[in-house]
C-alpha atoms as a PDB file:
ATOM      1  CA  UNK A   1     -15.410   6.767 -21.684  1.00  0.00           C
ATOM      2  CA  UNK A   2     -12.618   6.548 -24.157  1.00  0.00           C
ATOM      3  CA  UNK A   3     -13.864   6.585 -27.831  1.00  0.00           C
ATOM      4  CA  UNK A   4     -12.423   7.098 -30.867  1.00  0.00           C
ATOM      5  CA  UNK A   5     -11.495   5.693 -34.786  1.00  0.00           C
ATOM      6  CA  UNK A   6     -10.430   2.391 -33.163  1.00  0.00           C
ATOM      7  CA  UNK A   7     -10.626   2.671 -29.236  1.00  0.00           C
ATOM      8  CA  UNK A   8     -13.593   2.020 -26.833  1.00  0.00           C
ATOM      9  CA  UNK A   9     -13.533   1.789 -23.598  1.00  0.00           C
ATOM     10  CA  UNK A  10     -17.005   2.276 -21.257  1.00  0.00           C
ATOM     11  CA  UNK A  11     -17.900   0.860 -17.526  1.00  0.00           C
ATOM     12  CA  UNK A  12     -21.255  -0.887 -17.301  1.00  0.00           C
ATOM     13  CA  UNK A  13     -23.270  -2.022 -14.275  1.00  0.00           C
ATOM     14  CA  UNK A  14     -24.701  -5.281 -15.327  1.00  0.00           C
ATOM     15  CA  UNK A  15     -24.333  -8.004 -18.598  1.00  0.00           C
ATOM     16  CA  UNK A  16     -27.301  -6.876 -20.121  1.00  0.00           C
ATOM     17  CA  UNK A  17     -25.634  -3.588 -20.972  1.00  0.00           C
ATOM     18  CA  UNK A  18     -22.734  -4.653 -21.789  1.00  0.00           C
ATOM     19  CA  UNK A  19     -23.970  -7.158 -24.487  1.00  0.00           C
ATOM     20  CA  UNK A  20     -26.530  -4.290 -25.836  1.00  0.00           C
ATOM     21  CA  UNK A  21     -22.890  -2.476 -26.684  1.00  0.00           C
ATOM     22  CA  UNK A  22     -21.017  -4.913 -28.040  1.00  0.00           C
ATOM     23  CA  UNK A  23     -23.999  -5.762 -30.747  1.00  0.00           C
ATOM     24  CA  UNK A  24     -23.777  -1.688 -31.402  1.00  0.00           C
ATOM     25  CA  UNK A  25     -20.407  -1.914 -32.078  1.00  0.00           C
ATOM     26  CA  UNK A  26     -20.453  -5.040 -34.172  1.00  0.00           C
ATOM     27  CA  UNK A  27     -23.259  -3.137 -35.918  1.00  0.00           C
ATOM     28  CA  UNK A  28     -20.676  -0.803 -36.534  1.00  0.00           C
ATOM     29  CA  UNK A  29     -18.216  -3.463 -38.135  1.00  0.00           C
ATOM     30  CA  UNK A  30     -16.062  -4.384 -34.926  1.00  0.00           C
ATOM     31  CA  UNK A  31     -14.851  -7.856 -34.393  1.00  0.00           C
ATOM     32  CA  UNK A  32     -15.620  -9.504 -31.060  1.00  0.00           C
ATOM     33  CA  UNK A  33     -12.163 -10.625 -31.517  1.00  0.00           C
ATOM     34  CA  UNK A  34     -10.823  -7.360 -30.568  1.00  0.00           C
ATOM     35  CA  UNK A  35     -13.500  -6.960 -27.608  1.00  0.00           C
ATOM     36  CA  UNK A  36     -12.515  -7.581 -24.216  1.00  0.00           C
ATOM     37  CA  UNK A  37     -14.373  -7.728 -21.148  1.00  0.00           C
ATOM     38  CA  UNK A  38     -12.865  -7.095 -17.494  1.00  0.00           C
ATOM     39  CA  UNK A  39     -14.915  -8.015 -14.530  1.00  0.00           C
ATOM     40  CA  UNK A  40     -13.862  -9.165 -10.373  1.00  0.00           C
ATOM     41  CA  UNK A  41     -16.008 -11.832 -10.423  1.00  0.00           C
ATOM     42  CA  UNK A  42     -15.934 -15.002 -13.056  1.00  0.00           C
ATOM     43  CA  UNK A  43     -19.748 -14.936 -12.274  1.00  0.00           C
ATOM     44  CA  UNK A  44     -20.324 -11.629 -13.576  1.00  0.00           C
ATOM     45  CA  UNK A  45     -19.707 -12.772 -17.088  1.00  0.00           C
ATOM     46  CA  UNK A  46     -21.899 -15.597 -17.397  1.00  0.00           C
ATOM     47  CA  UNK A  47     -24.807 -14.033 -20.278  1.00  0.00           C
ATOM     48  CA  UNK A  48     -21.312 -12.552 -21.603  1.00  0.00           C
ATOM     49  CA  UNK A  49     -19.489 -15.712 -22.086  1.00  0.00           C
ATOM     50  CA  UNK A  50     -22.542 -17.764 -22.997  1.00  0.00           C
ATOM     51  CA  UNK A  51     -23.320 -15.114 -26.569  1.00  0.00           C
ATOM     52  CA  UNK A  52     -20.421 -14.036 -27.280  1.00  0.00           C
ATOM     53  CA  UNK A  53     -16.488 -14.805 -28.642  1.00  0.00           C
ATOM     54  CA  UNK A  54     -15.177 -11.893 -26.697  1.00  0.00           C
ATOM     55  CA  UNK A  55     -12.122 -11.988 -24.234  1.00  0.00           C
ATOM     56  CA  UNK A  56     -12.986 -12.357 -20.673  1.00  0.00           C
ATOM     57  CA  UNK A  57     -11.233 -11.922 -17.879  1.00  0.00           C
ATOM     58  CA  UNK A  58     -11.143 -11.564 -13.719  1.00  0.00           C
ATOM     59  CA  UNK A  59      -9.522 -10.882 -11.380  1.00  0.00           C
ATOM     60  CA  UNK A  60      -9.846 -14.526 -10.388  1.00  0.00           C
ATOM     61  CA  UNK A  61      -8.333 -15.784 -13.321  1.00  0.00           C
ATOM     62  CA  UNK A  62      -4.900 -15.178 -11.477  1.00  0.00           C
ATOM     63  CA  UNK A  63      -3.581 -18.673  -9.607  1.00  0.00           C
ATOM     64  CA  UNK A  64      -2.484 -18.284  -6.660  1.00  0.00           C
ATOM     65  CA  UNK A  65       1.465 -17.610  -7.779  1.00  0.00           C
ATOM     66  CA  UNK A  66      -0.268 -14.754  -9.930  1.00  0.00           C
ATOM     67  CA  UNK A  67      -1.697 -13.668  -6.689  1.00  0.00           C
ATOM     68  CA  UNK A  68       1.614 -14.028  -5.026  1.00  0.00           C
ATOM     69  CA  UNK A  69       4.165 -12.346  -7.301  1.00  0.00           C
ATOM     70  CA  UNK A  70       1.674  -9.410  -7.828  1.00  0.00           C
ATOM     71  CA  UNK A  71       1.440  -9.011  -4.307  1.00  0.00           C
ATOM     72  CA  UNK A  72       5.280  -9.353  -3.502  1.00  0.00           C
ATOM     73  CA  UNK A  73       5.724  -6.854  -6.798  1.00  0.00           C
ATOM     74  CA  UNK A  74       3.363  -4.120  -5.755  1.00  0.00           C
ATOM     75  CA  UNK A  75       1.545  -4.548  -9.087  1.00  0.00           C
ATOM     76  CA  UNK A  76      -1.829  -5.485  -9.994  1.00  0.00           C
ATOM     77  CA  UNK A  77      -2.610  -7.534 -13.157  1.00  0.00           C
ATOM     78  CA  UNK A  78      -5.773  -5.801 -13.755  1.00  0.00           C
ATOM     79  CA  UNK A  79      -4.159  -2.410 -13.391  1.00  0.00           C
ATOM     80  CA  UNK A  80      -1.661  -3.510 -15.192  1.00  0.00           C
ATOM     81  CA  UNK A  81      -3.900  -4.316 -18.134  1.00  0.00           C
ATOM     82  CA  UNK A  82      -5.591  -1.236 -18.124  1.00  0.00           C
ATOM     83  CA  UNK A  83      -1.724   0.184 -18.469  1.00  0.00           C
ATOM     84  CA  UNK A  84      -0.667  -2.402 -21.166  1.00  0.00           C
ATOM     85  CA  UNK A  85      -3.918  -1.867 -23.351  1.00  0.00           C
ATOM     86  CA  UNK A  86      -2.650   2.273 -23.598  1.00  0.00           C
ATOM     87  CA  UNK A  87      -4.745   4.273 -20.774  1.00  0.00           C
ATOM     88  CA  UNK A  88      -2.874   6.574 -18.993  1.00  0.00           C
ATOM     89  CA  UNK A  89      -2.450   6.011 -15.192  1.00  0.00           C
ATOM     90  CA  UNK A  90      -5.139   8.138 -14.023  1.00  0.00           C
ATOM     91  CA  UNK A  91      -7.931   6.927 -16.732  1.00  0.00           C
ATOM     92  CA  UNK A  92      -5.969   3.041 -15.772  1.00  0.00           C
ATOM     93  CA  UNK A  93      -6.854   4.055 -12.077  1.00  0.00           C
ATOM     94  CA  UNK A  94     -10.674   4.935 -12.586  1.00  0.00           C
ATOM     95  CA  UNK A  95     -11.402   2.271 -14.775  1.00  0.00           C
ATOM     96  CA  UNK A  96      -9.456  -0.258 -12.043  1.00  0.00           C
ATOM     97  CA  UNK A  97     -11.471   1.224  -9.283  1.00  0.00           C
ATOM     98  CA  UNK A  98     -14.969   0.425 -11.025  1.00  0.00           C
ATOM     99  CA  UNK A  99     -13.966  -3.028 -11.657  1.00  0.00           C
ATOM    100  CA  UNK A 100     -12.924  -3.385  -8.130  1.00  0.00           C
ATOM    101  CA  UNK A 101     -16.656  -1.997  -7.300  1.00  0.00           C
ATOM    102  CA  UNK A 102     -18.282  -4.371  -9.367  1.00  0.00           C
ATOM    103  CA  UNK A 103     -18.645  -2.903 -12.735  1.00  0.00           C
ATOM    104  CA  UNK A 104     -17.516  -4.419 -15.853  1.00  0.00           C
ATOM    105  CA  UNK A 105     -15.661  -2.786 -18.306  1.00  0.00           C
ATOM    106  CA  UNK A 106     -15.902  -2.933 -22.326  1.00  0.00           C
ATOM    107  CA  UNK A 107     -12.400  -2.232 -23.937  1.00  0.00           C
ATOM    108  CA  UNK A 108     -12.459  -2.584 -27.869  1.00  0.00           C
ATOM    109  CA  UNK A 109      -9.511  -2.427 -30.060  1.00  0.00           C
ATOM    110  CA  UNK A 110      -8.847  -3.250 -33.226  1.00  0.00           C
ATOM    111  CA  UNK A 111      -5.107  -2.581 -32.721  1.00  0.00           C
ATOM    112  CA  UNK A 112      -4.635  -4.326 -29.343  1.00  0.00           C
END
């Protein structure tokens, strides 16, 4: 877990935890604006997307060119995410090999 003045970043096993944070952290005068929630499965956001404003997304969000190019490029747009939102490769990794087992992950920045 990454946590800091602006930063947070935690792995949760189901939506009910997830949605416990993010009213914790609105509590503590975050915007759901600047939450984002990563997940493999579109289903595994449904209580997420249904009470909140927060950004979603999957790994099946990608079309299939998405698919394609990331698989002809060696690069993964999750991954890539984790890379583009500031983690460094090995906290990127980790947090890319929880989604892949099922967990969803709570990034917040009010920078991002």
């Amino acid at each position: 877990m990454t946590n800091n003045k602006n930063t947070f970043i935690q792995a949760y096993d189901v939506q009910a935890e997830v949605l416990h944070k993010i009213s914790e952290l609105k509590a503590q005068g975050y915007n759901e604006e600047d939450m984002y929630v990563i997940a493999k499965h579109d289903d595994q956001l449904s209580m997420v997307q249904g009470q909140t404003d927060v950004h979603l997304n999957t790994q099946e969000d990608d079309n299939f060119m998405g698919k394609f190019k990331s698989f002809i490029s060696g690069e993964d747009s999750t991954r890539d995410a984790f890379t583009q939102m500031g983690l460094g490769s090995g906290e990127a990794d980790e947090y890319y090999r929880q989604v892949e087992n099922g967990k969803l992950v709570l990034y917040v920045n009010s920078d991002y």
